[in-house]
C-alpha atoms as a PDB file:
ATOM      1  CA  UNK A   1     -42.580  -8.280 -19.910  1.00  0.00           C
ATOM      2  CA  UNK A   2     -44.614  -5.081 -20.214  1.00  0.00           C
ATOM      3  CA  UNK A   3     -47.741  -4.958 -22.243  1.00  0.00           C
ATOM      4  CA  UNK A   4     -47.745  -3.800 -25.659  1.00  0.00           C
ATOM      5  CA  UNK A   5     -49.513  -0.510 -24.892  1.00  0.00           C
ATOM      6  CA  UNK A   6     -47.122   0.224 -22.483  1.00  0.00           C
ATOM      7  CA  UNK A   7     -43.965  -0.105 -24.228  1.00  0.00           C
ATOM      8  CA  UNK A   8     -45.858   1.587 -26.639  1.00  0.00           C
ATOM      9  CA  UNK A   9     -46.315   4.816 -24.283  1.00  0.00           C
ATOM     10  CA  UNK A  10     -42.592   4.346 -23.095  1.00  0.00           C
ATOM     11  CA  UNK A  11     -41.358   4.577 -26.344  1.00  0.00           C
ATOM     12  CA  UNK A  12     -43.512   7.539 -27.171  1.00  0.00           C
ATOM     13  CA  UNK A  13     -42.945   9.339 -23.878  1.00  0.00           C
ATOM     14  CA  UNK A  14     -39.164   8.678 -24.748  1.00  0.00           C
ATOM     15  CA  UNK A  15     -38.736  10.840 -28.388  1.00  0.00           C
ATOM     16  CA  UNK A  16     -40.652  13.437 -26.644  1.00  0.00           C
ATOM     17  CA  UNK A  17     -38.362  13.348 -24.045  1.00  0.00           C
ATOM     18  CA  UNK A  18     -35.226  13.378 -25.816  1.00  0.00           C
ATOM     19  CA  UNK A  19     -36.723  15.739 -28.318  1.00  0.00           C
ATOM     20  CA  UNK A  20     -37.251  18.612 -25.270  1.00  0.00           C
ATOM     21  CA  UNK A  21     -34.110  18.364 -23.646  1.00  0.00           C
ATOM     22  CA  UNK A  22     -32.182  18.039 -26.817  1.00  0.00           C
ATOM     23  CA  UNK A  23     -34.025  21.777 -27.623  1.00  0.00           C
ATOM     24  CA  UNK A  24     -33.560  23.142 -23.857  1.00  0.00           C
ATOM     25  CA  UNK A  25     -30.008  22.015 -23.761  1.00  0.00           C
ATOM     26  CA  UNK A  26     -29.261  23.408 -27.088  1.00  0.00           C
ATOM     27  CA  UNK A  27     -30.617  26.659 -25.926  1.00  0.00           C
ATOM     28  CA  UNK A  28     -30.837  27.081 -22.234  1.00  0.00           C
ATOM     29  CA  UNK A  29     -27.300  24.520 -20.675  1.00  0.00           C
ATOM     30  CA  UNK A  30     -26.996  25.939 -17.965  1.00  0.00           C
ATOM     31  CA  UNK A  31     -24.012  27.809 -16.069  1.00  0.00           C
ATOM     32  CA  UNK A  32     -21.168  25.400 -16.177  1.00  0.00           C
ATOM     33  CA  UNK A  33     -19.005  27.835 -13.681  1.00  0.00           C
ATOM     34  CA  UNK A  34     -21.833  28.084 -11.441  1.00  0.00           C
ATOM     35  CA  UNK A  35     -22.287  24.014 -11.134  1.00  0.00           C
ATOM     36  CA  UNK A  36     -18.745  23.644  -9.924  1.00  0.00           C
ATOM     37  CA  UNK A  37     -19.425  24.987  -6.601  1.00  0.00           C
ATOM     38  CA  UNK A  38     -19.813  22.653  -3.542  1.00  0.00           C
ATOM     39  CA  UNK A  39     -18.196  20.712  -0.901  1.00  0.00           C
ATOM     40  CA  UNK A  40     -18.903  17.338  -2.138  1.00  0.00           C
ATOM     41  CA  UNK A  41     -17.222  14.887  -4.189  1.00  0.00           C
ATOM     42  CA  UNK A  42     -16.383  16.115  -7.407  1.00  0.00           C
ATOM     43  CA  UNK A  43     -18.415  14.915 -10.434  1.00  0.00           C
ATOM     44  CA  UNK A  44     -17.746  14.383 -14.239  1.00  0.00           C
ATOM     45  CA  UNK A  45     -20.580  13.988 -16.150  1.00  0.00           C
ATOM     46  CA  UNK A  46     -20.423  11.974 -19.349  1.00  0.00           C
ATOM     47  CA  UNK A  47     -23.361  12.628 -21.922  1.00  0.00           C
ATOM     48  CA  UNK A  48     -24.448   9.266 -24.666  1.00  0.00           C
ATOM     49  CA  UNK A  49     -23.997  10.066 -28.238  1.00  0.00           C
ATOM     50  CA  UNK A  50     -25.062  13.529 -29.982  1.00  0.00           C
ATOM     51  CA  UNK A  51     -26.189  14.864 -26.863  1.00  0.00           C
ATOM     52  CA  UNK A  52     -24.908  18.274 -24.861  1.00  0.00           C
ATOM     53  CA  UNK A  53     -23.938  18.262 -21.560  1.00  0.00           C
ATOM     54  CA  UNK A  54     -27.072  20.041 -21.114  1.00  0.00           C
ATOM     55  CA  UNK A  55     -28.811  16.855 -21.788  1.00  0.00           C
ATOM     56  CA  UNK A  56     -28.286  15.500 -18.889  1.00  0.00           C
ATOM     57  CA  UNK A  57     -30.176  18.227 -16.805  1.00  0.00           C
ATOM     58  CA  UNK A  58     -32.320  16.766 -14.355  1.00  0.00           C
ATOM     59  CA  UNK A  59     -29.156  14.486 -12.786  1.00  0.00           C
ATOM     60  CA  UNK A  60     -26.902  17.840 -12.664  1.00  0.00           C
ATOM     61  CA  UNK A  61     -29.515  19.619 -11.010  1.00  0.00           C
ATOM     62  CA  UNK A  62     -30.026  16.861  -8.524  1.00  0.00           C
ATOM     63  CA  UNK A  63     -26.177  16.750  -7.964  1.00  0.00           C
ATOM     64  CA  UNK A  64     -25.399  20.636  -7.879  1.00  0.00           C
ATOM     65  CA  UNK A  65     -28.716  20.367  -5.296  1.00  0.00           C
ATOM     66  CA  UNK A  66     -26.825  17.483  -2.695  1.00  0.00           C
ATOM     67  CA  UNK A  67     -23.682  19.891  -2.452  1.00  0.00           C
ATOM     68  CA  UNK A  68     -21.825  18.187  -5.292  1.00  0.00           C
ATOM     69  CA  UNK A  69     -19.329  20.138  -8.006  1.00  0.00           C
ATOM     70  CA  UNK A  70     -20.144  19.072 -11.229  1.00  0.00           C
ATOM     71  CA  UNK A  71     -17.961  19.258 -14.143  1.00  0.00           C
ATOM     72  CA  UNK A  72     -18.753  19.234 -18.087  1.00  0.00           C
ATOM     73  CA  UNK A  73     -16.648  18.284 -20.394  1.00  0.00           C
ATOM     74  CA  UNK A  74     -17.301  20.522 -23.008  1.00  0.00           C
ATOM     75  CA  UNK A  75     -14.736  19.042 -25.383  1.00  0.00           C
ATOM     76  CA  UNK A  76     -16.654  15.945 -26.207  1.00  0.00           C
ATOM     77  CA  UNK A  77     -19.636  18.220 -27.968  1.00  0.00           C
ATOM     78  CA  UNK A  78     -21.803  16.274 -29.081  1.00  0.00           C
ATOM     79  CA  UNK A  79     -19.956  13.173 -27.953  1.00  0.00           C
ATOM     80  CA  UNK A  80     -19.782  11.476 -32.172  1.00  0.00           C
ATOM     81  CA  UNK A  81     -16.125  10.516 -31.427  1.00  0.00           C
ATOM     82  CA  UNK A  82     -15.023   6.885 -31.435  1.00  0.00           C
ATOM     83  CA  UNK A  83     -15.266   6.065 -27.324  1.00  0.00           C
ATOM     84  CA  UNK A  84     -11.588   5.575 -27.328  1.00  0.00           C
ATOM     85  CA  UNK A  85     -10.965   9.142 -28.284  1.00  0.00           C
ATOM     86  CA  UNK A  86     -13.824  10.544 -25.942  1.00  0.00           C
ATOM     87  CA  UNK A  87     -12.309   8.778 -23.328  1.00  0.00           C
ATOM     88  CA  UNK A  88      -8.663  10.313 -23.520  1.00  0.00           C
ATOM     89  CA  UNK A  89     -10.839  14.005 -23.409  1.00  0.00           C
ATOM     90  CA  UNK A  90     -12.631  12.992 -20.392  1.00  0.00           C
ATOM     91  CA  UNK A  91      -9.193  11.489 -18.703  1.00  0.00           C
ATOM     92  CA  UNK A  92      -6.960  14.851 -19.845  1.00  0.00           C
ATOM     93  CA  UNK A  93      -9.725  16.768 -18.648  1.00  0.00           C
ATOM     94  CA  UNK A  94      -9.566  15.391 -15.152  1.00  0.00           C
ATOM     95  CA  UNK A  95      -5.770  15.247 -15.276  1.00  0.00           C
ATOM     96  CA  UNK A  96      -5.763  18.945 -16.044  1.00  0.00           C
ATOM     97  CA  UNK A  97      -8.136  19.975 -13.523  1.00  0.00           C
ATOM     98  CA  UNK A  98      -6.360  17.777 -10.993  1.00  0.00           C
ATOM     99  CA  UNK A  99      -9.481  16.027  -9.701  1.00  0.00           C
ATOM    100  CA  UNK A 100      -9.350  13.526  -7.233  1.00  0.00           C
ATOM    101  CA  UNK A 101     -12.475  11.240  -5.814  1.00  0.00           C
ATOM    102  CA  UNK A 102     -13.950  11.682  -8.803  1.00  0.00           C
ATOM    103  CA  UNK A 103     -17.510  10.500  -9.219  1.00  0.00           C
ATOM    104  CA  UNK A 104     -18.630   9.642 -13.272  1.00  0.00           C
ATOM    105  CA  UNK A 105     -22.104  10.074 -13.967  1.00  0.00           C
ATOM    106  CA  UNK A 106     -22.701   8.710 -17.413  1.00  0.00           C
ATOM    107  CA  UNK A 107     -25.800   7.934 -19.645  1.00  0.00           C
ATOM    108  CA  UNK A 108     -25.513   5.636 -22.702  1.00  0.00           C
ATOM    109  CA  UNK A 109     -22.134   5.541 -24.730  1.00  0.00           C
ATOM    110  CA  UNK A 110     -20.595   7.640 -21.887  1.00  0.00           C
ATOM    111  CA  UNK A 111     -20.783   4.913 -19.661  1.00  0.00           C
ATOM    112  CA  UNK A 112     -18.571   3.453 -22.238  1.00  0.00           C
ATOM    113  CA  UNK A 113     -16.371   6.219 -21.924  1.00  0.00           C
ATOM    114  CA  UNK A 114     -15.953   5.945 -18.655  1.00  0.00           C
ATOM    115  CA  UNK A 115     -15.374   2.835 -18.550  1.00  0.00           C
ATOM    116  CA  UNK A 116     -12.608   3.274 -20.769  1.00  0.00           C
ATOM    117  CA  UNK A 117     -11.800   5.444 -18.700  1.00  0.00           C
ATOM    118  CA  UNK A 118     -11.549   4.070 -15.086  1.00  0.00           C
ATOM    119  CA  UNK A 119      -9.875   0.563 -17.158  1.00  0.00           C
ATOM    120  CA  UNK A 120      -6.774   2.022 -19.157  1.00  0.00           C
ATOM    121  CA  UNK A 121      -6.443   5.646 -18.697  1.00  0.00           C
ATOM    122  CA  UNK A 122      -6.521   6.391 -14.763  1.00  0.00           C
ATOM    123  CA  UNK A 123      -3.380   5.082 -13.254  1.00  0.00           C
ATOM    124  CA  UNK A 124      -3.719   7.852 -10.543  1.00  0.00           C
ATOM    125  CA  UNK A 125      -7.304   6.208  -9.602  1.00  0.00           C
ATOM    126  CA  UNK A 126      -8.365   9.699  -9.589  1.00  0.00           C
ATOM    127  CA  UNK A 127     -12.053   8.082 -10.186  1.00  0.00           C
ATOM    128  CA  UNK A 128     -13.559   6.021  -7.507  1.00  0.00           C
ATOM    129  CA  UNK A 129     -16.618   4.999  -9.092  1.00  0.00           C
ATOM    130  CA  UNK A 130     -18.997   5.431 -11.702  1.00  0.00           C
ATOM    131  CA  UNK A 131     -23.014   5.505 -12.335  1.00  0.00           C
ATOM    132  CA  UNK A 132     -24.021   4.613 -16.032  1.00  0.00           C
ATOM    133  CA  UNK A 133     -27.673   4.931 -17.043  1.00  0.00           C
ATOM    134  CA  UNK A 134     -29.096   2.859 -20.029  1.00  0.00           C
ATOM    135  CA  UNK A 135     -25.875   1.929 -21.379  1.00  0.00           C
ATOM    136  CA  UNK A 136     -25.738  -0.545 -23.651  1.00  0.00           C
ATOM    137  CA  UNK A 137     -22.028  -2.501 -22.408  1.00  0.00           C
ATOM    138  CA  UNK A 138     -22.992  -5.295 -24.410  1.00  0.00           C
ATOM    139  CA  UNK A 139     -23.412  -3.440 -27.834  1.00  0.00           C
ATOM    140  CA  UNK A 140     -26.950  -2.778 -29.382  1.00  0.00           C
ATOM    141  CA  UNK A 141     -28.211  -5.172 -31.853  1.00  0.00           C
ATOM    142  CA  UNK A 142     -29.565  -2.841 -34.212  1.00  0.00           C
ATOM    143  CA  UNK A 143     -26.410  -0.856 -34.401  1.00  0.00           C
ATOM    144  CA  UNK A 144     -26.018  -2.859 -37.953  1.00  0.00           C
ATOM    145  CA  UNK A 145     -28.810  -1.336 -39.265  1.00  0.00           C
ATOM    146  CA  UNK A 146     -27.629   1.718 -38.598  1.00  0.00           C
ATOM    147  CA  UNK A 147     -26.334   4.247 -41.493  1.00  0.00           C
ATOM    148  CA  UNK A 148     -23.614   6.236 -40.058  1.00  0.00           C
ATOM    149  CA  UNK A 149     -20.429   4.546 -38.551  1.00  0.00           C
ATOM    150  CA  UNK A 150     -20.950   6.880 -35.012  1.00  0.00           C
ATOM    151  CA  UNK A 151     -23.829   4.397 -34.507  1.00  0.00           C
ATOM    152  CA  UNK A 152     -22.268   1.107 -35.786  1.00  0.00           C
ATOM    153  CA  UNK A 153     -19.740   1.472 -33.569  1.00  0.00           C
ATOM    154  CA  UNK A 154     -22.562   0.017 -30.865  1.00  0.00           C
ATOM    155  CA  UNK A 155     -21.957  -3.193 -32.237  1.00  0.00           C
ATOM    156  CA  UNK A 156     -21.984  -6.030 -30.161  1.00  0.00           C
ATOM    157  CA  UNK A 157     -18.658  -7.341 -32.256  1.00  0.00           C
ATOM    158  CA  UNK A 158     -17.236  -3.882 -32.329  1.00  0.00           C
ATOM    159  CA  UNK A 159     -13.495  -4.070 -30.683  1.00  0.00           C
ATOM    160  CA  UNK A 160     -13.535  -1.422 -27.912  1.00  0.00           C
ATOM    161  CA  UNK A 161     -16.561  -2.923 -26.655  1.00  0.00           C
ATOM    162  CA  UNK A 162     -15.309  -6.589 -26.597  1.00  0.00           C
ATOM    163  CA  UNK A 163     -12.317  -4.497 -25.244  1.00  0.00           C
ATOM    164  CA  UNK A 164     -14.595  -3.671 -22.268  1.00  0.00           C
ATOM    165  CA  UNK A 165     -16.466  -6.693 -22.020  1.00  0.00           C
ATOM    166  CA  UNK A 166     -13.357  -8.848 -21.044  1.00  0.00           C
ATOM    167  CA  UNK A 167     -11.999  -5.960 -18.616  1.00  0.00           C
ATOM    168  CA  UNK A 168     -13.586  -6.950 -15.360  1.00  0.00           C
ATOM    169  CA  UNK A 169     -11.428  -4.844 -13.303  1.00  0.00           C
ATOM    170  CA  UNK A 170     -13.364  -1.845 -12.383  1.00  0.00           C
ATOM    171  CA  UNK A 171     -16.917  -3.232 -12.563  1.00  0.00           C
ATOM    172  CA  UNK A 172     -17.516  -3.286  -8.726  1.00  0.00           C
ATOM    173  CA  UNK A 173     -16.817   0.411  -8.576  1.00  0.00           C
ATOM    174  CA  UNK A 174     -19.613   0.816 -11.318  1.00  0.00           C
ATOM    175  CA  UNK A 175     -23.354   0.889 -10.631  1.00  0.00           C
ATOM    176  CA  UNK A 176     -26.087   0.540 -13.439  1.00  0.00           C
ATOM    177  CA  UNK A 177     -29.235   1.689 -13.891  1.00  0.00           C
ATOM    178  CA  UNK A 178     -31.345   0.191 -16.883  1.00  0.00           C
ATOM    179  CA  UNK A 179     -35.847  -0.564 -17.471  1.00  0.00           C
ATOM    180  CA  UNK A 180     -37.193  -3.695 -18.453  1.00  0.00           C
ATOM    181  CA  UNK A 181     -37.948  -1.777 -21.995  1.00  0.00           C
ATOM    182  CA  UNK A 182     -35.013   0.039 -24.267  1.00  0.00           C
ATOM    183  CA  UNK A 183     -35.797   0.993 -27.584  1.00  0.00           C
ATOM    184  CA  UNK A 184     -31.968   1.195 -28.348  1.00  0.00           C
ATOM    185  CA  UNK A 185     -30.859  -1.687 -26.462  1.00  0.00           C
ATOM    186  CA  UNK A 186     -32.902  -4.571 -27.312  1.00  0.00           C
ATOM    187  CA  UNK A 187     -31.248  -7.152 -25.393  1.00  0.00           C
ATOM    188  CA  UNK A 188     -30.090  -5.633 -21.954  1.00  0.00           C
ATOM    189  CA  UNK A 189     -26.529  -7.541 -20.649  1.00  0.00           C
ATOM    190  CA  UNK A 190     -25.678  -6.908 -16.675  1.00  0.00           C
ATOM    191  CA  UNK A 191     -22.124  -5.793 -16.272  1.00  0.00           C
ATOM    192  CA  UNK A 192     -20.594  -8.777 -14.314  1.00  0.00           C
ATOM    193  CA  UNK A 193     -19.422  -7.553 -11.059  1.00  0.00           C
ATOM    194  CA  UNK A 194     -21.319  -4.500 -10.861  1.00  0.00           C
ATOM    195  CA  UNK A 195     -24.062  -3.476  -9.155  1.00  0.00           C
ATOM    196  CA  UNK A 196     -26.849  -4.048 -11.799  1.00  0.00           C
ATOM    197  CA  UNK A 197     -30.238  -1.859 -10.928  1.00  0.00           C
ATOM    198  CA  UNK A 198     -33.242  -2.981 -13.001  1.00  0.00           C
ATOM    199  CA  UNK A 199     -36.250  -0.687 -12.570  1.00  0.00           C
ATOM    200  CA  UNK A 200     -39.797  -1.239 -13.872  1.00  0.00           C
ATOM    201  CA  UNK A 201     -40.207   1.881 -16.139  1.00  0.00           C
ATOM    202  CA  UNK A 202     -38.861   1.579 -20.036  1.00  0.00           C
ATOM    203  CA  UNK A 203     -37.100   4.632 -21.677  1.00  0.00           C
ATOM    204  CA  UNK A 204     -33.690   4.939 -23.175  1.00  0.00           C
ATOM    205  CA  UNK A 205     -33.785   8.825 -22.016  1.00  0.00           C
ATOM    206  CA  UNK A 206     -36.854   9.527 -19.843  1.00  0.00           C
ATOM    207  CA  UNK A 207     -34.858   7.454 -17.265  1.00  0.00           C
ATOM    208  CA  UNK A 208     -32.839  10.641 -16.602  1.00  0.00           C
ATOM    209  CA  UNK A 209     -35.872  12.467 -15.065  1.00  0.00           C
ATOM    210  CA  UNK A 210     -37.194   9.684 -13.052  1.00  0.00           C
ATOM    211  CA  UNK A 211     -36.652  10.805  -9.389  1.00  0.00           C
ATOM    212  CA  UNK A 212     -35.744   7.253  -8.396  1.00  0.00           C
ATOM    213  CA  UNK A 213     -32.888   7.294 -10.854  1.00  0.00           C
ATOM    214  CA  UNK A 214     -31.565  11.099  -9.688  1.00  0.00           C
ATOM    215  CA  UNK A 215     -31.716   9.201  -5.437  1.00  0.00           C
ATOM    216  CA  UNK A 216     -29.730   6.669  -6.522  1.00  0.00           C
ATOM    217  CA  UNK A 217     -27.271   8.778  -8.486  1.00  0.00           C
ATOM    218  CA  UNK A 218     -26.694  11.291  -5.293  1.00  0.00           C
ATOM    219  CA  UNK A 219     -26.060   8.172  -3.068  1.00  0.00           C
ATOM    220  CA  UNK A 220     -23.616   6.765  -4.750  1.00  0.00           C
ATOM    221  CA  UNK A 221     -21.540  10.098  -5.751  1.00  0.00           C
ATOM    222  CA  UNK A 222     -22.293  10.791  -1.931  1.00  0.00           C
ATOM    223  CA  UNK A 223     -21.025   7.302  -0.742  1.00  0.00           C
ATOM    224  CA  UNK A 224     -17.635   7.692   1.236  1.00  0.00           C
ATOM    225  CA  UNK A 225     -14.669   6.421  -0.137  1.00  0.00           C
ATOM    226  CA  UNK A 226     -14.600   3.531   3.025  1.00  0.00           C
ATOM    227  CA  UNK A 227     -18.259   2.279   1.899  1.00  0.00           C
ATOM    228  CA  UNK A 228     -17.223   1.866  -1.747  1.00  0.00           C
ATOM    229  CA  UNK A 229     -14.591  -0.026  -1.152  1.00  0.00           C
ATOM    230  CA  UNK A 230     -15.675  -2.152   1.328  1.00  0.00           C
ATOM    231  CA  UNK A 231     -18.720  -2.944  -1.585  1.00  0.00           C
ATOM    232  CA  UNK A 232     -15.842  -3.551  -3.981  1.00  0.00           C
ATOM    233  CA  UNK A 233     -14.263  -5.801  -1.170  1.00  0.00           C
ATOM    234  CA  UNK A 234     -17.632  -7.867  -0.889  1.00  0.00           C
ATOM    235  CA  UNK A 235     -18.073  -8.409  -4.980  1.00  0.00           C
ATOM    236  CA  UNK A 236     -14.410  -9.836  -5.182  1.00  0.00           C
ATOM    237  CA  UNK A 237     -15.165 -12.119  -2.068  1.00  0.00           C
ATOM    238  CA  UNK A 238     -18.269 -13.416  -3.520  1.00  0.00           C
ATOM    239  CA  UNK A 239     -16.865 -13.960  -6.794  1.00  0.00           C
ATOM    240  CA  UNK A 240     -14.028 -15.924  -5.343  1.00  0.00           C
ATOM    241  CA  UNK A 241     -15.906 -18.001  -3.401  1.00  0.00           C
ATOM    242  CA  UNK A 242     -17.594 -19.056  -6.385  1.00  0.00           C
ATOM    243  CA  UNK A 243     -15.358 -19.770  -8.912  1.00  0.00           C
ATOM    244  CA  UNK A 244     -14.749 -23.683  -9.355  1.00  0.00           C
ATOM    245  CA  UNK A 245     -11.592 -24.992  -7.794  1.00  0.00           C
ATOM    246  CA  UNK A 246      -8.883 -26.532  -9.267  1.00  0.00           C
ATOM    247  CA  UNK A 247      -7.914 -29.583 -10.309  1.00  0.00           C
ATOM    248  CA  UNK A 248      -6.246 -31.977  -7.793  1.00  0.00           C
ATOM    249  CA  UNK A 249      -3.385 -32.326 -10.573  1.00  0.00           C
ATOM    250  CA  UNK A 250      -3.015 -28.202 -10.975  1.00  0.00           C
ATOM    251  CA  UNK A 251      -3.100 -28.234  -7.014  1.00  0.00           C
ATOM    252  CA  UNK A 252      -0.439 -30.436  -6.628  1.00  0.00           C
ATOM    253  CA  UNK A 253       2.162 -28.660  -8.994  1.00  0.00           C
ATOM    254  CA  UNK A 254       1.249 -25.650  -8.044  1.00  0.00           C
ATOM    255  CA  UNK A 255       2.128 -23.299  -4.877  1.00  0.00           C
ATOM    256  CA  UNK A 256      -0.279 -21.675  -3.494  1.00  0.00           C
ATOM    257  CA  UNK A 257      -0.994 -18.077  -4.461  1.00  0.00           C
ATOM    258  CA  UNK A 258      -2.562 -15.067  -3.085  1.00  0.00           C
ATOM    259  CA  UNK A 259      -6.569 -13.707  -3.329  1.00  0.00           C
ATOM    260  CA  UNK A 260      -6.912 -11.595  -6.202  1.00  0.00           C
ATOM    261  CA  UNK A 261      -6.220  -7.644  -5.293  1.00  0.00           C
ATOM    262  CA  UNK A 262      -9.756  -5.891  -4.029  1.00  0.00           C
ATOM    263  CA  UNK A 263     -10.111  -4.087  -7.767  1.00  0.00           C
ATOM    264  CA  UNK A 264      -9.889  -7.438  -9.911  1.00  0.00           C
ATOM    265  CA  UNK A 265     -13.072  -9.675  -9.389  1.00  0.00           C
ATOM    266  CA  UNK A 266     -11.834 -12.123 -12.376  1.00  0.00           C
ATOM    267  CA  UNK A 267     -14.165 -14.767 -11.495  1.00  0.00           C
ATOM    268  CA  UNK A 268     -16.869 -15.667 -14.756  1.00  0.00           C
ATOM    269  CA  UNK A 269     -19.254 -17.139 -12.167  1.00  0.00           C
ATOM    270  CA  UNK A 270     -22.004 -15.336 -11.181  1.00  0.00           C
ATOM    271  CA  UNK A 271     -21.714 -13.620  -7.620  1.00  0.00           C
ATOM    272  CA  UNK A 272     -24.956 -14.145  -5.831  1.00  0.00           C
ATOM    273  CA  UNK A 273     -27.601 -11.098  -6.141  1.00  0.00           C
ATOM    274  CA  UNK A 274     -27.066  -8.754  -3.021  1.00  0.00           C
ATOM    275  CA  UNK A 275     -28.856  -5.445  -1.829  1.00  0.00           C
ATOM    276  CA  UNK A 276     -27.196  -2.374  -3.061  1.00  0.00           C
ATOM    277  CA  UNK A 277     -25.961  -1.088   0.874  1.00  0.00           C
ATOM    278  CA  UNK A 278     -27.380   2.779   0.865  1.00  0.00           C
ATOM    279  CA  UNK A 279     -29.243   3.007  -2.244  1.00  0.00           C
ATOM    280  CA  UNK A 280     -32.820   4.349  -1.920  1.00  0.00           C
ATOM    281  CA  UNK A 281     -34.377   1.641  -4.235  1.00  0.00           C
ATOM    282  CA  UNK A 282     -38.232   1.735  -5.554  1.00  0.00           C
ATOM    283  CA  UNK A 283     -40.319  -1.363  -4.202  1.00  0.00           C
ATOM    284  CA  UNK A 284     -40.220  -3.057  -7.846  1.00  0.00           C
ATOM    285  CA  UNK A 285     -36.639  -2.182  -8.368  1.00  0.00           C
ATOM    286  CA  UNK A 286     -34.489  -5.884  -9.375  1.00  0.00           C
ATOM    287  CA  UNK A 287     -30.729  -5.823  -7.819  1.00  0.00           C
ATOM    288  CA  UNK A 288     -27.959  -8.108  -8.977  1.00  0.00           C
ATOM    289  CA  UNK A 289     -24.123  -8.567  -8.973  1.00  0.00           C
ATOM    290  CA  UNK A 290     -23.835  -8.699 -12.252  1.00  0.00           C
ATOM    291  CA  UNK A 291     -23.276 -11.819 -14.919  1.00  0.00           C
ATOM    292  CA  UNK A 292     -27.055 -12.584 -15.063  1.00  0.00           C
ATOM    293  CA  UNK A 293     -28.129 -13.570 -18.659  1.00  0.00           C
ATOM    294  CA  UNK A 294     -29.477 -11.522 -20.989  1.00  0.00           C
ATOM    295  CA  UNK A 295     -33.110  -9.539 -20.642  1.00  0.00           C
ATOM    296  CA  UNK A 296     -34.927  -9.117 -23.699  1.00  0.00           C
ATOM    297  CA  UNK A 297     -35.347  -5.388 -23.772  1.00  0.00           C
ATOM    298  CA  UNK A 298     -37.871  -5.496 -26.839  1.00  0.00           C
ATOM    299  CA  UNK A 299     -40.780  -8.131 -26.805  1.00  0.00           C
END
């Protein structure tokens, strides 16, 4: 754990962070037509809660940069809906735009969105994967505390996010990126099954600017289709191979049946930590598989 006067600064350079791009994105967004240019694989960006699409500046920049299209969903706002509403906005808006490939970059309660998203509302699998930055899949233990419902909604008990919890399906296709210090998420949960990036830098929204977090982002929206599955392919062995086996009695009676399909690791064992194939990761960056305990976020 970080010292005190670190956390400290992290916490500090945080509000200031948030409190500039909340300003500049208020202001200055940015040319949404102009961003959809590019050859690459299509990306949806998903902001957290109460923030513009604007917010999210330095990844779209780094995206638009790589060659990438980059779509805003304007509709969410300021993203205070319930995540199950957000989510059918984000899937209509792909559905009406007829994307395909799709990449989701999401920070905070939109990478609850989009996992809503990629679990019940794609049947087209118009979304191949998703990066979610500092998002808190487990709930946020001070979401009690909070006053308005938009923000007790991150409860750890709240039913779309035990909704989530139990859908394993689509975690291999996610990647997350998280520090060892949150100030919103005080207990940080790995997504079981997906690639789990830890990085040694605290921040619930300075994160965004940190150029290690805008590599890994254009890797994986850059990643072809073959090399995300073949990932997805490698989580589902490893979690088969360690889940228990059955009892001689349930063997005997009976038949035997397939593997899982590639898109439903289903295992609760914890898949051994891997490298992250492709991903440009800093020296003290921590890679897992996902289903590691808990990480206290705040000392």
């Amino acid at each position: 754990m970080a010292s005190l006067g670190r956390i400290l600064s992290w916490w500090g350079q945080d509000y200031a962070y948030a409190a500039y791009w909340q300003v500049r994105a208020t202001l200055r967004p940015g040319d949404k037509k102009a961003l959809r240019s590019g050859t690459g694989r299509p990306v949806v960006m998903v902001p957290g809660v109460w923030e513009p699409w604007g917010f999210l500046g330095p990844v779209i920049e780094a995206l638009h940069g790589a060659g990438h299209p980059v779509h805003v969903v304007t509709a969410l706002g300021r993203n205070s809906r319930p995540v199950e509403d957000s989510a059918h906005i984000v899937a209509d808006f792909i559905a009406e735009r007829d994307l395909h490939d799709v990449v989701v970059v999401a920070h905070s309660k939109g990478g609850l969105i989009g996992k809503f998203v990629m679990s019940e509302l794609d049947p087209q699998s118009r979304i191949t994967s998703m990066v979610a930055i500092c998002t808190p899949f487990a709930g946020s233990d001070y979401a009690r505390f909070m006053m308005t419902r938009t923000l007790r909604a991150f409860s750890p008990k709240d039913p779309t996010t035990l909704r989530m919890q139990r859908n394993l399906e689509v975690n291999a296709r996610i990647t997350t990126i998280s520090g060892v210090f949150d100030p919103h998420i005080p207990r940080i949960v790995a997504l079981e099954g997906a690639t789990n990036i830890t990085l040694e830098d605290g921040g619930h929204f300075r994160l965004l600017d940190r150029p290690e977090v805008t590599d890994i982002v254009v890797e994986v929206a850059g990643r072809p289709a073959v090399v995300q599955e073949r990932i997805v392919d490698e989580v589902v062995a490893a979690a088969t191979d360690a889940s228990p086996p059955a009892p001689p009695s349930t063997q005997v009676a009976k038949p035997p049946t397939s593997p899982p399909p590639s898109s439903t690791p289903r295992s609760n064992s914890t898949p051994p930590s891997t490298p992250a194939p492709g991903i440009p990761l800093p020296p003290d960056a921590e890679v897992s598989t996902g289903g590691t305990p808990e990480t206290p976020s705040v000392p």
